[in-house]
PDB file of N, CA and C in Angstrom:
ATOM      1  N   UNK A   1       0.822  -1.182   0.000  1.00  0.00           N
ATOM      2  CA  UNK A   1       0.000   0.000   0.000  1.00  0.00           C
ATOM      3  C   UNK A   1       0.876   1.260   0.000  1.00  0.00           C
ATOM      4  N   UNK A   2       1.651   1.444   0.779  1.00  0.00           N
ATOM      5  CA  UNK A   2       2.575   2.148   0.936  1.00  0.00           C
ATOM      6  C   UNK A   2       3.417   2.699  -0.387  1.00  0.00           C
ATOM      7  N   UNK A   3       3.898   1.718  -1.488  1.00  0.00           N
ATOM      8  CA  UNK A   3       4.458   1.750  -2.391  1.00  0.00           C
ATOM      9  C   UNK A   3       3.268   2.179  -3.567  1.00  0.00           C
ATOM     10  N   UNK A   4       2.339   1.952  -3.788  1.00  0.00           N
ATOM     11  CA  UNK A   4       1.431   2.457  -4.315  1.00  0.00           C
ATOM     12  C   UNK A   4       1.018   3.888  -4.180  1.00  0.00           C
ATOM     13  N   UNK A   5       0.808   3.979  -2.380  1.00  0.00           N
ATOM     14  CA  UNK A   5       0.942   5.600  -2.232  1.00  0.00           C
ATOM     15  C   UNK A   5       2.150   6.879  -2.796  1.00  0.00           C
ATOM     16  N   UNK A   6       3.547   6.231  -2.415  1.00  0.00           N
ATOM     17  CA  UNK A   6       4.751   6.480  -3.250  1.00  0.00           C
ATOM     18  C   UNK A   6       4.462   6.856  -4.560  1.00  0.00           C
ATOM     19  N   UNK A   7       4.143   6.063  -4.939  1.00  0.00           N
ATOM     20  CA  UNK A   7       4.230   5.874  -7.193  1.00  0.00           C
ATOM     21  C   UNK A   7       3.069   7.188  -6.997  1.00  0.00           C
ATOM     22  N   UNK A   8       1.810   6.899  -6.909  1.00  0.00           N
ATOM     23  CA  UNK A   8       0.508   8.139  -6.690  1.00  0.00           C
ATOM     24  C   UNK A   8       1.508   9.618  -6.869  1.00  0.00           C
ATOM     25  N   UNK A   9       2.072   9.861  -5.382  1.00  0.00           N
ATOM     26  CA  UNK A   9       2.442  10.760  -5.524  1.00  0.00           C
ATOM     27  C   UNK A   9       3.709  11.529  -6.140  1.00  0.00           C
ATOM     28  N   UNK A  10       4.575  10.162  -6.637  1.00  0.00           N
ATOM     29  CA  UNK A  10       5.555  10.675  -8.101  1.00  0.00           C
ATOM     30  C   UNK A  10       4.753  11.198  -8.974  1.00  0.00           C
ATOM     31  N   UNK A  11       3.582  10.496  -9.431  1.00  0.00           N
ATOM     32  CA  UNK A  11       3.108  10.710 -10.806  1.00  0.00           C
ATOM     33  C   UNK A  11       2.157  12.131 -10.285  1.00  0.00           C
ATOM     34  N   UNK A  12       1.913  12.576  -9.429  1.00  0.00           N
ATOM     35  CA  UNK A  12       1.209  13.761  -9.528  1.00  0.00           C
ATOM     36  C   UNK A  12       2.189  14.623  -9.368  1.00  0.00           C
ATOM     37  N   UNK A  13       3.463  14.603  -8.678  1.00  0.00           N
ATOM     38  CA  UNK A  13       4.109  15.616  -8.697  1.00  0.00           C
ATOM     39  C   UNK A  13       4.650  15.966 -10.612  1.00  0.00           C
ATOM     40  N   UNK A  14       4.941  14.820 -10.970  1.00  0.00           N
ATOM     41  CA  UNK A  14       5.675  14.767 -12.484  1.00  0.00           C
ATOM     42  C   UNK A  14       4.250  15.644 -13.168  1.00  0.00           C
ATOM     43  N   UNK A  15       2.695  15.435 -12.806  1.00  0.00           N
ATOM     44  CA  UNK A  15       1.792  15.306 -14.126  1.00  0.00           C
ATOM     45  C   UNK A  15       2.180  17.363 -13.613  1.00  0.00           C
ATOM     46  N   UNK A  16       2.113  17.801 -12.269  1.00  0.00           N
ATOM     47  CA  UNK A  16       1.859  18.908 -11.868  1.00  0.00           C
ATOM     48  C   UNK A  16       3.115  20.344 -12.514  1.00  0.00           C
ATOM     49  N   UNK A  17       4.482  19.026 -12.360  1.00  0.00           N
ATOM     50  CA  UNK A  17       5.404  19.768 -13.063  1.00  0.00           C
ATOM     51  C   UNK A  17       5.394  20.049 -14.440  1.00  0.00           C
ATOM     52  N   UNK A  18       4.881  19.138 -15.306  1.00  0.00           N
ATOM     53  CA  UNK A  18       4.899  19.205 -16.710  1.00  0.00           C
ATOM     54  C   UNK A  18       3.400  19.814 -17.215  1.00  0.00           C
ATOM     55  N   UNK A  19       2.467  20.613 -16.498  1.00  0.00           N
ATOM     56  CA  UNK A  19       1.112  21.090 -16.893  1.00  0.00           C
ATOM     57  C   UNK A  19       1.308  22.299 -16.336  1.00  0.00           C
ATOM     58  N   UNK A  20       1.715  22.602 -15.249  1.00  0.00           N
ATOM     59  CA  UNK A  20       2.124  23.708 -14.416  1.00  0.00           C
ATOM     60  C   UNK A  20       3.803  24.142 -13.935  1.00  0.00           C
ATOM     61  N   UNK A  21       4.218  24.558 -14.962  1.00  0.00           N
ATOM     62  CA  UNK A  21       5.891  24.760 -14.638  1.00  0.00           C
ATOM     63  C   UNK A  21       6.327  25.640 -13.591  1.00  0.00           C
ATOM     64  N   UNK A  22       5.458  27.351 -14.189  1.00  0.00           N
ATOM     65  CA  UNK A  22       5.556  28.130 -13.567  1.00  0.00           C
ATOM     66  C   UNK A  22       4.717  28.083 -11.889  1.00  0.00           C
ATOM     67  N   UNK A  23       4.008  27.470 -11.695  1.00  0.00           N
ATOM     68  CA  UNK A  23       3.428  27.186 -10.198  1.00  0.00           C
ATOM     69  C   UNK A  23       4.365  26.341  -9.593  1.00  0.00           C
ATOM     70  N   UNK A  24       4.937  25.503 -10.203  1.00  0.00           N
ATOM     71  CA  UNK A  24       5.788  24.484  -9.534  1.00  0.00           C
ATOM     72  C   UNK A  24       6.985  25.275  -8.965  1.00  0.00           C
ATOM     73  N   UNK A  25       7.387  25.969  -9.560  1.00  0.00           N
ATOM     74  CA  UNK A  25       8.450  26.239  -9.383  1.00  0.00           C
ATOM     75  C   UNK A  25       8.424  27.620  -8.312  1.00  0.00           C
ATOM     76  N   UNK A  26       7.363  28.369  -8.233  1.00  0.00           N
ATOM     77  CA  UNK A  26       6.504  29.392  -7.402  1.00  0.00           C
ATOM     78  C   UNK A  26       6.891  28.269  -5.815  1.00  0.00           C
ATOM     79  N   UNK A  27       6.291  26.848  -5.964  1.00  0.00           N
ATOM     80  CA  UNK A  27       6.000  26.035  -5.102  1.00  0.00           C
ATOM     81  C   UNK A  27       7.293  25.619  -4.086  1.00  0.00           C
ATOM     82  N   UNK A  28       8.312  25.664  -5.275  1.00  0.00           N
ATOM     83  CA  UNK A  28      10.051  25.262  -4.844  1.00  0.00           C
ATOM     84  C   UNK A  28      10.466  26.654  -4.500  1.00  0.00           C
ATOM     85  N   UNK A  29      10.091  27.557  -4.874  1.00  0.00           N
ATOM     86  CA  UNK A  29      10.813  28.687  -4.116  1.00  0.00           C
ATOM     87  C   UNK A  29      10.050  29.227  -3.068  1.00  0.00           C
ATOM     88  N   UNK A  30       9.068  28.911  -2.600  1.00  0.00           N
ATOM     89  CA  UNK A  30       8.699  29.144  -1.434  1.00  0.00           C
ATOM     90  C   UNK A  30       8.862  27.997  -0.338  1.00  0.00           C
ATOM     91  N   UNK A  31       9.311  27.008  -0.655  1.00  0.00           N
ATOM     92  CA  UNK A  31       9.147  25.928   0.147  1.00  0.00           C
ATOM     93  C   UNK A  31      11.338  26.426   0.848  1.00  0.00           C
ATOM     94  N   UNK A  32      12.129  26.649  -0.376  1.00  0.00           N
ATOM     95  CA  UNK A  32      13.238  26.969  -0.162  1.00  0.00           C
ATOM     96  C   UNK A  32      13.141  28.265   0.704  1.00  0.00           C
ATOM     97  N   UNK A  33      12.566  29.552   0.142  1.00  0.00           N
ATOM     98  CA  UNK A  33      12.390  30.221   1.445  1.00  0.00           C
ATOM     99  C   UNK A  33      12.069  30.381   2.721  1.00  0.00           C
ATOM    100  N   UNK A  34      11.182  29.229   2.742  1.00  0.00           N
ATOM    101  CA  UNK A  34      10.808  28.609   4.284  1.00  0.00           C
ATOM    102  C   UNK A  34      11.596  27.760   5.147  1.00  0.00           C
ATOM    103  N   UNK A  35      12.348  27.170   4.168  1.00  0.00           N
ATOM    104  CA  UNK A  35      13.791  26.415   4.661  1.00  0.00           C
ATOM    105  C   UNK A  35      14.781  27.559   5.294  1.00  0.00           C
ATOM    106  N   UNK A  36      15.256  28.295   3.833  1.00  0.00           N
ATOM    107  CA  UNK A  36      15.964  29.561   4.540  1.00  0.00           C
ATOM    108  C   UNK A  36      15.568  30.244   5.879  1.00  0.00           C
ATOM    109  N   UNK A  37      14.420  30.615   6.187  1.00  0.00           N
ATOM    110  CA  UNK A  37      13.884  31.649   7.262  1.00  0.00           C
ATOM    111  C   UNK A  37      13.883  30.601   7.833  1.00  0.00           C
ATOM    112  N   UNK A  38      14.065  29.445   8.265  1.00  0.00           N
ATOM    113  CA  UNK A  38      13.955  28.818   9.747  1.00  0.00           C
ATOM    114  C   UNK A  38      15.954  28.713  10.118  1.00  0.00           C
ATOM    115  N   UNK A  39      16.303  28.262   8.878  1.00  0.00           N
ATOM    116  CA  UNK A  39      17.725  28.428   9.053  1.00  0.00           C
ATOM    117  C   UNK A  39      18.639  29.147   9.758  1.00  0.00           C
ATOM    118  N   UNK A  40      17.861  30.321   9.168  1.00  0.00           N
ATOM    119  CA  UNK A  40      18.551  31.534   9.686  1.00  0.00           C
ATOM    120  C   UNK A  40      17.864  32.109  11.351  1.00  0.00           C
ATOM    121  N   UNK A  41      16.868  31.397  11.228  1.00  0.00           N
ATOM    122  CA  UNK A  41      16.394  31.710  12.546  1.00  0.00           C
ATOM    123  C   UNK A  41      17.230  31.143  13.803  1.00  0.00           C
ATOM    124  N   UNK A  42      17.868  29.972  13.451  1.00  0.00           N
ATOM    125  CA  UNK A  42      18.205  29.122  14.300  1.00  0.00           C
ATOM    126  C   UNK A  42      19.694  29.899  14.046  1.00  0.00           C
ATOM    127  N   UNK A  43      20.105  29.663  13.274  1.00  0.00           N
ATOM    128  CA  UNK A  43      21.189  30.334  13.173  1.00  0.00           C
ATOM    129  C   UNK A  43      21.209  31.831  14.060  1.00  0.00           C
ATOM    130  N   UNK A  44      20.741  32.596  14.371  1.00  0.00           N
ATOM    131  CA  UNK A  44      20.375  33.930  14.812  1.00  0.00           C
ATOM    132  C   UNK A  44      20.154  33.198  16.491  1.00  0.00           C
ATOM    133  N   UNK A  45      19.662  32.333  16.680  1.00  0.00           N
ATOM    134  CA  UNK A  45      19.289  31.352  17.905  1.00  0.00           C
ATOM    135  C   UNK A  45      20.478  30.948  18.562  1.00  0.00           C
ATOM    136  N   UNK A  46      21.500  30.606  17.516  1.00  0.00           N
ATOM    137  CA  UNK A  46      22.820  29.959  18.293  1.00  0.00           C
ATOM    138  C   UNK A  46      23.546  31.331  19.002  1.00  0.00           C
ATOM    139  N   UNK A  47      24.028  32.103  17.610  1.00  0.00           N
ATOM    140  CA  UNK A  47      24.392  33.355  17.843  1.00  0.00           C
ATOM    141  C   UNK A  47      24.141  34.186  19.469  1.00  0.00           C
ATOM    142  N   UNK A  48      22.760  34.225  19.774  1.00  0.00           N
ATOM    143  CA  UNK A  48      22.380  34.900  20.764  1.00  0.00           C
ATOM    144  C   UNK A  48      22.909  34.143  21.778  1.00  0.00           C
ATOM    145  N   UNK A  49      22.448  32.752  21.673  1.00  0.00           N
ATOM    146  CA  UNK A  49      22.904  32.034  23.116  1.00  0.00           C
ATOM    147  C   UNK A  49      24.223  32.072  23.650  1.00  0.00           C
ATOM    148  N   UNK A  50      25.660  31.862  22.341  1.00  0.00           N
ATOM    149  CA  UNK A  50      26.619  31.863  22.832  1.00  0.00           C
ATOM    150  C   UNK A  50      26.995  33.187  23.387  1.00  0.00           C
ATOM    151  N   UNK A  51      26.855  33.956  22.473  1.00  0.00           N
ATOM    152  CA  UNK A  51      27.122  35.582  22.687  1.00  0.00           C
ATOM    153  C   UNK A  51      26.827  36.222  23.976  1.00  0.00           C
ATOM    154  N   UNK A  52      25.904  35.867  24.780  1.00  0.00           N
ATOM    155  CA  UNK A  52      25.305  36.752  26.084  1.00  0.00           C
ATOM    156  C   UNK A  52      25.733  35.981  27.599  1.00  0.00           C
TER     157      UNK A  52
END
């Protein structure tokens, strides 16, 4: 079941990339900016702790 769920959601990500380029990619750069801003949050997190 599991592996079925897998394949499902290859093939919708592939059908979503190749019908919708420009959303997809809207999709990857916000998902990367959300990566970034926690990054840096933590990063900004270490910073403070050692520093004070």
């Amino acid at each position: 079941m599991k592996k079925i769920f897998t394949w499902a959601g290859v093939a919708f990500l592939l059908f979503f990339l190749f019908t919708a380029p420009i959303q997809a990619s809207d999709v990857v750069n916000g998902i990367l900016g959300s990566l970034r801003g926690a990054a840096e949050a933590v990063i900004t997190f270490m910073q403070n702790l050692f520093t004070q």
